[in-house]
C-alpha atoms as a PDB file:
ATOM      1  CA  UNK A   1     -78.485 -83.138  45.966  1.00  0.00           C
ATOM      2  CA  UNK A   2     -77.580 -81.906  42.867  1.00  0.00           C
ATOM      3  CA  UNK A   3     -74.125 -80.668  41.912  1.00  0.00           C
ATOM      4  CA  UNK A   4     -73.265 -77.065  41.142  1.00  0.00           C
ATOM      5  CA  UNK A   5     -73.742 -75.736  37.435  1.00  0.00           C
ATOM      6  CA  UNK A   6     -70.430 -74.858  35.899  1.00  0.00           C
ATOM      7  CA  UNK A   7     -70.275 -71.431  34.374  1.00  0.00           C
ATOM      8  CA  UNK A   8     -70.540 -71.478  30.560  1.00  0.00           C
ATOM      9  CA  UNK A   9     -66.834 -71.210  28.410  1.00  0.00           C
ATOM     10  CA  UNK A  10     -66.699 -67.769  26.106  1.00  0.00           C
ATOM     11  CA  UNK A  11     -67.461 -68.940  22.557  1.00  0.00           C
ATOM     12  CA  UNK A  12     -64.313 -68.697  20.475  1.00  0.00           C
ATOM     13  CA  UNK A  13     -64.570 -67.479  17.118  1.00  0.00           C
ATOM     14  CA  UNK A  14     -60.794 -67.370  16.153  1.00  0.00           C
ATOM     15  CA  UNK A  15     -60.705 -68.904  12.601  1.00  0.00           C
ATOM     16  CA  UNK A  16     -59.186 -72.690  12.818  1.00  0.00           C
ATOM     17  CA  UNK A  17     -57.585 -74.922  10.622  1.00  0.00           C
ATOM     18  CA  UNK A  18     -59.119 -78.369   9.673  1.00  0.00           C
ATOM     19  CA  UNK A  19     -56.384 -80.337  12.856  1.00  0.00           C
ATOM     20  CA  UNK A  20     -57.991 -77.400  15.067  1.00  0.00           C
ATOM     21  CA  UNK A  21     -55.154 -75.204  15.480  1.00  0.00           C
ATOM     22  CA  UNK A  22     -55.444 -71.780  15.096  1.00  0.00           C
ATOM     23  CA  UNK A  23     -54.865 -69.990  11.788  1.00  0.00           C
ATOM     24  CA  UNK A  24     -52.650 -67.649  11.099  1.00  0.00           C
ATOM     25  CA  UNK A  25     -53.359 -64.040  10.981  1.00  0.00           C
ATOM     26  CA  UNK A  26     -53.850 -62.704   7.319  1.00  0.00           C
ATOM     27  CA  UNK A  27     -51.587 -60.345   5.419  1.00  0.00           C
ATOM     28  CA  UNK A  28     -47.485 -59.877   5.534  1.00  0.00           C
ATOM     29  CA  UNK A  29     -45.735 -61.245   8.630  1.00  0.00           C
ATOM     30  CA  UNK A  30     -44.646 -58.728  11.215  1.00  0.00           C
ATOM     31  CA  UNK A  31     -41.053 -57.461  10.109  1.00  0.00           C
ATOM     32  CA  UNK A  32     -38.271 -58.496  13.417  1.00  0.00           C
ATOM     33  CA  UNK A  33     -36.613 -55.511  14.532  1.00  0.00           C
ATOM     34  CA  UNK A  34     -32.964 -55.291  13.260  1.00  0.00           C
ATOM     35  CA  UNK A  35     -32.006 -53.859  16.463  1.00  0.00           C
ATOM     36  CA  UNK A  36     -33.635 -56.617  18.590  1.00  0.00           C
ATOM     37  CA  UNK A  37     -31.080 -60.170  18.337  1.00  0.00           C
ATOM     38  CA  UNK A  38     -32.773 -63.362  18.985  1.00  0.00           C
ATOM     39  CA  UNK A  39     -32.366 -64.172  22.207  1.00  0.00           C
ATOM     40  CA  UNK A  40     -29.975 -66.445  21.911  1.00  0.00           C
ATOM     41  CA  UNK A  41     -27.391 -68.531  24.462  1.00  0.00           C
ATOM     42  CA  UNK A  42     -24.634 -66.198  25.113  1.00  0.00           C
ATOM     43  CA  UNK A  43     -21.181 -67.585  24.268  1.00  0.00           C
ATOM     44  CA  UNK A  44     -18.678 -68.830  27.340  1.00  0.00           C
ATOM     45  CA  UNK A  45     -16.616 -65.848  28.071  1.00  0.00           C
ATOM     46  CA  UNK A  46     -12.714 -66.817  28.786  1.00  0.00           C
ATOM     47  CA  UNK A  47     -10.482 -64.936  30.656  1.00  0.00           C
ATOM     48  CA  UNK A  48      -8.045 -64.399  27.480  1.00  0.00           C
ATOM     49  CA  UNK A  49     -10.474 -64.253  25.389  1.00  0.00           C
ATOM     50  CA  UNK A  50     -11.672 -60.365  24.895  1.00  0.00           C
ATOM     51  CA  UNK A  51     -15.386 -59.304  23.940  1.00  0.00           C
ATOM     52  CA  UNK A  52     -16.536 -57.277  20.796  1.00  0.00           C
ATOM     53  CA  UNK A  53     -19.935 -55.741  22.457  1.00  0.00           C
ATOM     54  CA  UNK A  54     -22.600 -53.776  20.155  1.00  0.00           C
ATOM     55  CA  UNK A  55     -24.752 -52.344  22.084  1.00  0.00           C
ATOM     56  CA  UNK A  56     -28.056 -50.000  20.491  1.00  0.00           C
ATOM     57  CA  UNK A  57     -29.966 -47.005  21.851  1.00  0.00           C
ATOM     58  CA  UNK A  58     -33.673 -46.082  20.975  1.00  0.00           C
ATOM     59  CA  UNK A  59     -34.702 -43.684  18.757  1.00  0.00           C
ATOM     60  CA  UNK A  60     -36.027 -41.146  21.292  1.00  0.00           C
ATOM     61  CA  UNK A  61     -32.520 -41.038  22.431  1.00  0.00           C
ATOM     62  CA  UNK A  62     -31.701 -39.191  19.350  1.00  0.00           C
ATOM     63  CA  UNK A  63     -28.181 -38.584  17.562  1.00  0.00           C
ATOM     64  CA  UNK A  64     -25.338 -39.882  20.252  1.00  0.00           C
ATOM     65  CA  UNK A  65     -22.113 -38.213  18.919  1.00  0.00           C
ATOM     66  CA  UNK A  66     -22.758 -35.043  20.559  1.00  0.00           C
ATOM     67  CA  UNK A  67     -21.586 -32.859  23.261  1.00  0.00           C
ATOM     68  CA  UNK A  68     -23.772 -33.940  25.905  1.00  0.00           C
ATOM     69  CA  UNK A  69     -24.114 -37.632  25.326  1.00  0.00           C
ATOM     70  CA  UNK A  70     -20.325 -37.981  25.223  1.00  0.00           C
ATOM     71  CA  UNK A  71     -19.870 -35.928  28.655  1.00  0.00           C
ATOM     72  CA  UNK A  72     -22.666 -38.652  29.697  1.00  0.00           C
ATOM     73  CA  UNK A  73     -20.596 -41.950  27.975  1.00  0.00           C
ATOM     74  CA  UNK A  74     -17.726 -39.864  29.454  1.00  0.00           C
ATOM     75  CA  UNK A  75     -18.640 -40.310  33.100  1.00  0.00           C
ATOM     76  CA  UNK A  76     -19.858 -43.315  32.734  1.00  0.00           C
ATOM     77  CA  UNK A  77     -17.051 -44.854  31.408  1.00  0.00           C
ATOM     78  CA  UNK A  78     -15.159 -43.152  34.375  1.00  0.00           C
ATOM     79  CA  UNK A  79     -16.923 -44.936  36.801  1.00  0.00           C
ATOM     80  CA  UNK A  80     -17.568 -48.490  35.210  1.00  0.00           C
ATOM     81  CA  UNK A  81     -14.770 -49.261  32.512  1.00  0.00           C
ATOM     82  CA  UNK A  82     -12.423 -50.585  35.302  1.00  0.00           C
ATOM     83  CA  UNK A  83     -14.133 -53.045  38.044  1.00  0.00           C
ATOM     84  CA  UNK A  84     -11.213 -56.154  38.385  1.00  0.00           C
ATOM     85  CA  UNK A  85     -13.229 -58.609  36.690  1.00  0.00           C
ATOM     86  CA  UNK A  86     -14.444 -56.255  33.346  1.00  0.00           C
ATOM     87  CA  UNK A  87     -12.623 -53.978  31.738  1.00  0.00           C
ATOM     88  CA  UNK A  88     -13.522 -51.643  28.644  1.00  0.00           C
ATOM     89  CA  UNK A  89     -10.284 -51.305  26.306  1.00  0.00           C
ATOM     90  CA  UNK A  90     -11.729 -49.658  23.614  1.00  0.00           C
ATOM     91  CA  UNK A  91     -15.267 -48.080  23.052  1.00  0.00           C
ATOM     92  CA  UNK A  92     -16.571 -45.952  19.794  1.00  0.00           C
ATOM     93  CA  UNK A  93     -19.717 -44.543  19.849  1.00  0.00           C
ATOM     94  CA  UNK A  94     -21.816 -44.138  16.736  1.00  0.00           C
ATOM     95  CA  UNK A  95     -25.101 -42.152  15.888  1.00  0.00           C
ATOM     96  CA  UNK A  96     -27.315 -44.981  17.372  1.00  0.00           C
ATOM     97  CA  UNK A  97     -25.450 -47.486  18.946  1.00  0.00           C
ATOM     98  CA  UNK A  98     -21.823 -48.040  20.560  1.00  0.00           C
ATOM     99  CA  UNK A  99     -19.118 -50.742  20.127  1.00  0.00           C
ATOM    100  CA  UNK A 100     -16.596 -51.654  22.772  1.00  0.00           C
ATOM    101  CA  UNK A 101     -13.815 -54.210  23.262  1.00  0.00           C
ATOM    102  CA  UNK A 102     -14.026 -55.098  26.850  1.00  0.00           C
ATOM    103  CA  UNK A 103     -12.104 -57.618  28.665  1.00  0.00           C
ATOM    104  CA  UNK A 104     -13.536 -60.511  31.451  1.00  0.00           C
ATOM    105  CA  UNK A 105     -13.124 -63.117  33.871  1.00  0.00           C
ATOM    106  CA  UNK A 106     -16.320 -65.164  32.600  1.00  0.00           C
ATOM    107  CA  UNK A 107     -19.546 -64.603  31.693  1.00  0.00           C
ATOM    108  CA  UNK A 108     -21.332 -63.684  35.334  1.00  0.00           C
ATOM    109  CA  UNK A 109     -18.652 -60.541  35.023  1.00  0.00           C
ATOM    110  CA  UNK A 110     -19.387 -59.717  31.101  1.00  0.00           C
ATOM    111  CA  UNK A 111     -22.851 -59.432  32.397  1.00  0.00           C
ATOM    112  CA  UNK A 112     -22.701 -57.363  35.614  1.00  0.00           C
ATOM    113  CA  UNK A 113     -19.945 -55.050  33.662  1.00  0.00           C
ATOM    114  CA  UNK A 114     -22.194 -54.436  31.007  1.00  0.00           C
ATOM    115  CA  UNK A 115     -25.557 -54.150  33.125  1.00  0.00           C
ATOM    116  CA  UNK A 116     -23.737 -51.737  35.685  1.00  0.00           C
ATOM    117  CA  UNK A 117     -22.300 -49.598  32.457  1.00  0.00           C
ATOM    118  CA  UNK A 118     -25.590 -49.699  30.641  1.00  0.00           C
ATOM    119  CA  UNK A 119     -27.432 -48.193  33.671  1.00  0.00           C
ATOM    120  CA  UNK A 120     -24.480 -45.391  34.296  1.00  0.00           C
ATOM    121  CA  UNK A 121     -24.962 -44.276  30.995  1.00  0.00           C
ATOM    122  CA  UNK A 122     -28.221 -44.727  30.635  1.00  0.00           C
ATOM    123  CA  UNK A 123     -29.036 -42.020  33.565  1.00  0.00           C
ATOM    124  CA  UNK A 124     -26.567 -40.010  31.946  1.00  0.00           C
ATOM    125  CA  UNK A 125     -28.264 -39.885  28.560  1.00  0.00           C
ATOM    126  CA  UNK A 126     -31.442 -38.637  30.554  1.00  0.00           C
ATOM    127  CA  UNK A 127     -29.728 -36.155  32.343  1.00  0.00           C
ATOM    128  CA  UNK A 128     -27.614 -34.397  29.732  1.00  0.00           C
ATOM    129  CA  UNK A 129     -30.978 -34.997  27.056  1.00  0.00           C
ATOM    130  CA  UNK A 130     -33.418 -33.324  30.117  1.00  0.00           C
ATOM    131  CA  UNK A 131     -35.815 -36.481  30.044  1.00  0.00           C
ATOM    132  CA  UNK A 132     -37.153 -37.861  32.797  1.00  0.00           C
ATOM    133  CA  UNK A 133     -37.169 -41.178  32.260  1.00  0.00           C
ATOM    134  CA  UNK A 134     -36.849 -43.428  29.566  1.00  0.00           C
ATOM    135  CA  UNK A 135     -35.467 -46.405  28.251  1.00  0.00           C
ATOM    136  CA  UNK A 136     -31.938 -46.116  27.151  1.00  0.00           C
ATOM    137  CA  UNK A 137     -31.305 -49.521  25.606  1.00  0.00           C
ATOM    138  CA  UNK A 138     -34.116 -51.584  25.108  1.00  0.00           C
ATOM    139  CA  UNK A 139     -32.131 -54.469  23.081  1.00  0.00           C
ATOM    140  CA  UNK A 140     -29.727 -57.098  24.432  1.00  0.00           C
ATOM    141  CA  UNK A 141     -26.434 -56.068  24.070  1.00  0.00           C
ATOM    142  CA  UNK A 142     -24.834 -58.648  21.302  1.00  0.00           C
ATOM    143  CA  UNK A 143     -21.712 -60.405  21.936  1.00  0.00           C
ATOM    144  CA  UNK A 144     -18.569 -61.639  19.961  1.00  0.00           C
ATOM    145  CA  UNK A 145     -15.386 -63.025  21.659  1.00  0.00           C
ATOM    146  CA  UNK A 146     -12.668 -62.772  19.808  1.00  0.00           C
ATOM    147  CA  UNK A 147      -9.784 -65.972  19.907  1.00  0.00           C
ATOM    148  CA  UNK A 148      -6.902 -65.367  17.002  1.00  0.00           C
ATOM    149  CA  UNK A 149      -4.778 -62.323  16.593  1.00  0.00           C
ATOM    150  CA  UNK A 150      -6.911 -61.966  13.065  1.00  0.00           C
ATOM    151  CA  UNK A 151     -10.111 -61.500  14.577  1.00  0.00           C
ATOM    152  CA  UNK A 152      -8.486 -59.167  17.418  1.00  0.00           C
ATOM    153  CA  UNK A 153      -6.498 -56.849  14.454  1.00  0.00           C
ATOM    154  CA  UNK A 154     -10.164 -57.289  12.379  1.00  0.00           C
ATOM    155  CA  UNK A 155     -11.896 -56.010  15.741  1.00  0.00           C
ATOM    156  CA  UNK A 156      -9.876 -53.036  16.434  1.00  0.00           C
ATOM    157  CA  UNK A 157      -9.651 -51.978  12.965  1.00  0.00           C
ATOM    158  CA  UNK A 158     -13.910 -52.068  13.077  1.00  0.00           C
ATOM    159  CA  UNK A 159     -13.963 -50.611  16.179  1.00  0.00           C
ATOM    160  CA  UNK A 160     -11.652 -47.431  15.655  1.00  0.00           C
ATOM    161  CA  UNK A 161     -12.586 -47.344  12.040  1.00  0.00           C
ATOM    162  CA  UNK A 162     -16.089 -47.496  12.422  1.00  0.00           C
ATOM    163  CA  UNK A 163     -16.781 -43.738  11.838  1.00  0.00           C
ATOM    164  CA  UNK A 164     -15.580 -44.125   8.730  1.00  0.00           C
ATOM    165  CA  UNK A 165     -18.231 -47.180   7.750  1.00  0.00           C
ATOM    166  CA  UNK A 166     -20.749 -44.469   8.578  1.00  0.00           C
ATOM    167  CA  UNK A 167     -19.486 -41.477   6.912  1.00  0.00           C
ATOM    168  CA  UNK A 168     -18.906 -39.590  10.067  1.00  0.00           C
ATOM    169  CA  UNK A 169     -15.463 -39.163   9.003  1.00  0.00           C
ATOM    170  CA  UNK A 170     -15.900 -35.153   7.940  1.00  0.00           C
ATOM    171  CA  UNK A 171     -14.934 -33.763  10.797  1.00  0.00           C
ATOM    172  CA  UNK A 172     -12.181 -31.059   9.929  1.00  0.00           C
ATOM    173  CA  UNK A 173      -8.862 -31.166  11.799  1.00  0.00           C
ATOM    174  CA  UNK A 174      -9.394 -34.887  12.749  1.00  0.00           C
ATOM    175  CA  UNK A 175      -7.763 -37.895  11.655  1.00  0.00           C
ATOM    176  CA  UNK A 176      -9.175 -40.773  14.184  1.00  0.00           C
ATOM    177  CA  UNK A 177     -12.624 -40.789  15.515  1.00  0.00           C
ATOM    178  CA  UNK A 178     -12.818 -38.234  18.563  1.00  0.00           C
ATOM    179  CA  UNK A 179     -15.948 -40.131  19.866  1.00  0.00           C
ATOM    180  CA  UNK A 180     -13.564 -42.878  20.199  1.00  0.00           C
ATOM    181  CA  UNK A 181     -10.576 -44.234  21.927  1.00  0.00           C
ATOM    182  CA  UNK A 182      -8.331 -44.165  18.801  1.00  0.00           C
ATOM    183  CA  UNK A 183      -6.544 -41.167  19.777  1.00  0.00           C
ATOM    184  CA  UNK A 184      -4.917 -43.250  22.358  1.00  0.00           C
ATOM    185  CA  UNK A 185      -4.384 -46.315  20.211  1.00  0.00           C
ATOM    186  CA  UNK A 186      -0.853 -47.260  19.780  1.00  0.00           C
ATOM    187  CA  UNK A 187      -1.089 -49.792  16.247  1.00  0.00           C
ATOM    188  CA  UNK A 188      -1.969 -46.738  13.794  1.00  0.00           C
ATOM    189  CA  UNK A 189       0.537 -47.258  10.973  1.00  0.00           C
ATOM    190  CA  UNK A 190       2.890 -44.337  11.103  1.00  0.00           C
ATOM    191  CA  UNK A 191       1.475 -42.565  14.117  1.00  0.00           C
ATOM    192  CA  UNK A 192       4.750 -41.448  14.715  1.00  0.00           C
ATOM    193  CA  UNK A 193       5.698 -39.607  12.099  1.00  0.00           C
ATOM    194  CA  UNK A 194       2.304 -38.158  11.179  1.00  0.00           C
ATOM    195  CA  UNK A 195       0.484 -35.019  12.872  1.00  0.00           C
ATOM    196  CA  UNK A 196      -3.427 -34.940  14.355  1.00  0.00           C
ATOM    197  CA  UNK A 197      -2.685 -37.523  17.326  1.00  0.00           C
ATOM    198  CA  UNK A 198      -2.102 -34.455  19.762  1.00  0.00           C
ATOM    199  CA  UNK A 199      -5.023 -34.323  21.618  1.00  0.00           C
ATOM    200  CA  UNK A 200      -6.766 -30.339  21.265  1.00  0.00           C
ATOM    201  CA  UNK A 201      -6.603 -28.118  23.873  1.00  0.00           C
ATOM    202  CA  UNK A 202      -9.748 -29.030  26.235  1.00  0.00           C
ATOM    203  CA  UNK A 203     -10.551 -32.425  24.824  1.00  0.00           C
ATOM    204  CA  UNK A 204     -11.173 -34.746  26.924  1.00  0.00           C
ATOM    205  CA  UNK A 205     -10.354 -38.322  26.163  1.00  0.00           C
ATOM    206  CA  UNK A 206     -12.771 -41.239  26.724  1.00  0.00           C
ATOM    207  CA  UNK A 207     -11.342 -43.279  29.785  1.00  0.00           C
ATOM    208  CA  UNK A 208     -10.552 -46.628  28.881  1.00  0.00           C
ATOM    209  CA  UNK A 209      -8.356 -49.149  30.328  1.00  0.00           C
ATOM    210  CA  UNK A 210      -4.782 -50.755  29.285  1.00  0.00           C
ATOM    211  CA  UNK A 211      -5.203 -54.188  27.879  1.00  0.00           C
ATOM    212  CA  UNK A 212      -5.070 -56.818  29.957  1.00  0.00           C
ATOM    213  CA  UNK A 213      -4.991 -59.836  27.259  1.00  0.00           C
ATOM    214  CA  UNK A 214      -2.368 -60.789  25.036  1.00  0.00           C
ATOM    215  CA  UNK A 215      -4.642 -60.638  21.992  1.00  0.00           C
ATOM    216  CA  UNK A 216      -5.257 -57.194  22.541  1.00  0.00           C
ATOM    217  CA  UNK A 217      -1.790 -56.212  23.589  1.00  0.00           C
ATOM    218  CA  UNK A 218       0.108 -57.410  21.387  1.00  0.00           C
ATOM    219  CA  UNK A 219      -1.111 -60.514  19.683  1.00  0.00           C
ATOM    220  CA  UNK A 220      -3.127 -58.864  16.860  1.00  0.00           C
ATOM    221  CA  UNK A 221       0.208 -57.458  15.515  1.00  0.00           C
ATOM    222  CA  UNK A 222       1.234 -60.731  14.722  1.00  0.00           C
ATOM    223  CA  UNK A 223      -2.174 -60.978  12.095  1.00  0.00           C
ATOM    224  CA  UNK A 224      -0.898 -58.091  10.205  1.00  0.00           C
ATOM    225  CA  UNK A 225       0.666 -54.343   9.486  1.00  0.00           C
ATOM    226  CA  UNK A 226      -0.635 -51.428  11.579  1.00  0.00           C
ATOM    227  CA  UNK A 227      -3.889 -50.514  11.313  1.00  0.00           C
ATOM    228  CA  UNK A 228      -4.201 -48.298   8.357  1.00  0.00           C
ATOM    229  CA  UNK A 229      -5.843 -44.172   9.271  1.00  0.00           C
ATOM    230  CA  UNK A 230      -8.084 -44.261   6.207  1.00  0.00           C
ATOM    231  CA  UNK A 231      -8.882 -47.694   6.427  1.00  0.00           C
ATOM    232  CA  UNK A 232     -12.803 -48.469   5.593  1.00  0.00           C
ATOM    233  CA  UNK A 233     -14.439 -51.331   7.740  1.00  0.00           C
ATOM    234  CA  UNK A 234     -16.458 -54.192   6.184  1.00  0.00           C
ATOM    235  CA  UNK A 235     -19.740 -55.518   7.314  1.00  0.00           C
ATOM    236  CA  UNK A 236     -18.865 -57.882   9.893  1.00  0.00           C
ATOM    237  CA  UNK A 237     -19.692 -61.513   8.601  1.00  0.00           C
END
């Protein structure tokens, strides 16, 4: 009896190389996406040990230092910035991506605090912006920890500062970033004896938590002076 006829393979005309792999596709390589890290292996997240978090929002969001996307940070900050195991100390949010200083007990609660803060915000965004849907943040959020009191000083000086990098520093009648948690930050040099620190009447503050780590707290004093009001960041190396 004789044995079924198997069905003929599709001819394949993709152009080969002389070891028969295939070639590569003429013309300039596709550019990666700034915005979109490599996936790479997280770092091990230690207790002590805070977090410098970048995290970037698509274009159809649009401009995020308004009105309505900080009400939407706003609330969810409220309900995710404090959950025992994550904490967000500081947060500043730029035109197209946000930077926060979060503290964590390892890397399972990193994850969940930034997944569950992410998604908060994300149906925020929508809400306050009338869309529908959408994605929010379509990139991995990238990931620093921070181990010496220089790179916790160097952190909260980018951080709070980080207006400034981007020439969003214009704003009359301010002196620290109002999308940001600077106006509660304690390290400015002279706060004390200088004036714009009182908050304006209906401004509400983004709601961040107390530090938790030493670096934070109080270790990053021991790196250097106060953190200067006028002070420009640098590109983070």
């Amino acid at each position: 009896m004789r044995g079924r006829r198997r069905p003929q393979l599709p001819l394949d005309f993709r152009p080969r190389r002389r070891d028969g792999k295939l070639a590569k596709r003429p013309g300039p390589k596709r550019p990666r996406s700034r915005q979109d890290p490599p996936h790479r292996v997280r770092p091990a997240v230690i207790p002590r040990h805070p977090v410098h978090v970048v995290l970037r929002t698509t274009r159809e969001v649009g401009n995020l230092r308004t009105r309505r996307a900080y009400r939407a940070f706003r609330g969810a900050l409220a309900r995710c910035a404090d959950k025992g195991d994550y904490r967000v100390v500081h947060i500043s949010i730029q035109a197209n991506h946000v930077h926060l200083l979060v503290e964590a007990d390892d890397k399972h609660a990193l994850t969940l605090g930034m997944q569950g803060l992410a998604i908060s915000a994300a149906k925020r965004l929508n809400r306050e912006l009338r869309r529908r849907r959408g994605e929010v943040f379509p990139f991995r959020y990238h990931a620093t920890p921070i181990d010496t009191p220089t790179q916790a000083r160097n952190a909260l000086a980018y951080v709070l500062n980080n207006w400034r990098r981007h020439r969003e520093d214009r704003m009359p009648g301010w002196r620290v970033d109002p999308y940001s948690s600077g106006v509660a930050f304690p390290g400015w040099t002279g706060r004390e004896h200088l004036p714009g620190f009182a908050w304006p009447r209906g401004y509400e503050p983004l709601p961040v938590c107390f530090p938790h780590t030493w670096l934070l707290a109080r270790g990053w004093r021991r790196a250097g002076p106060p953190v200067e009001l006028a002070a420009i960041p640098r590109a983070r190396t």
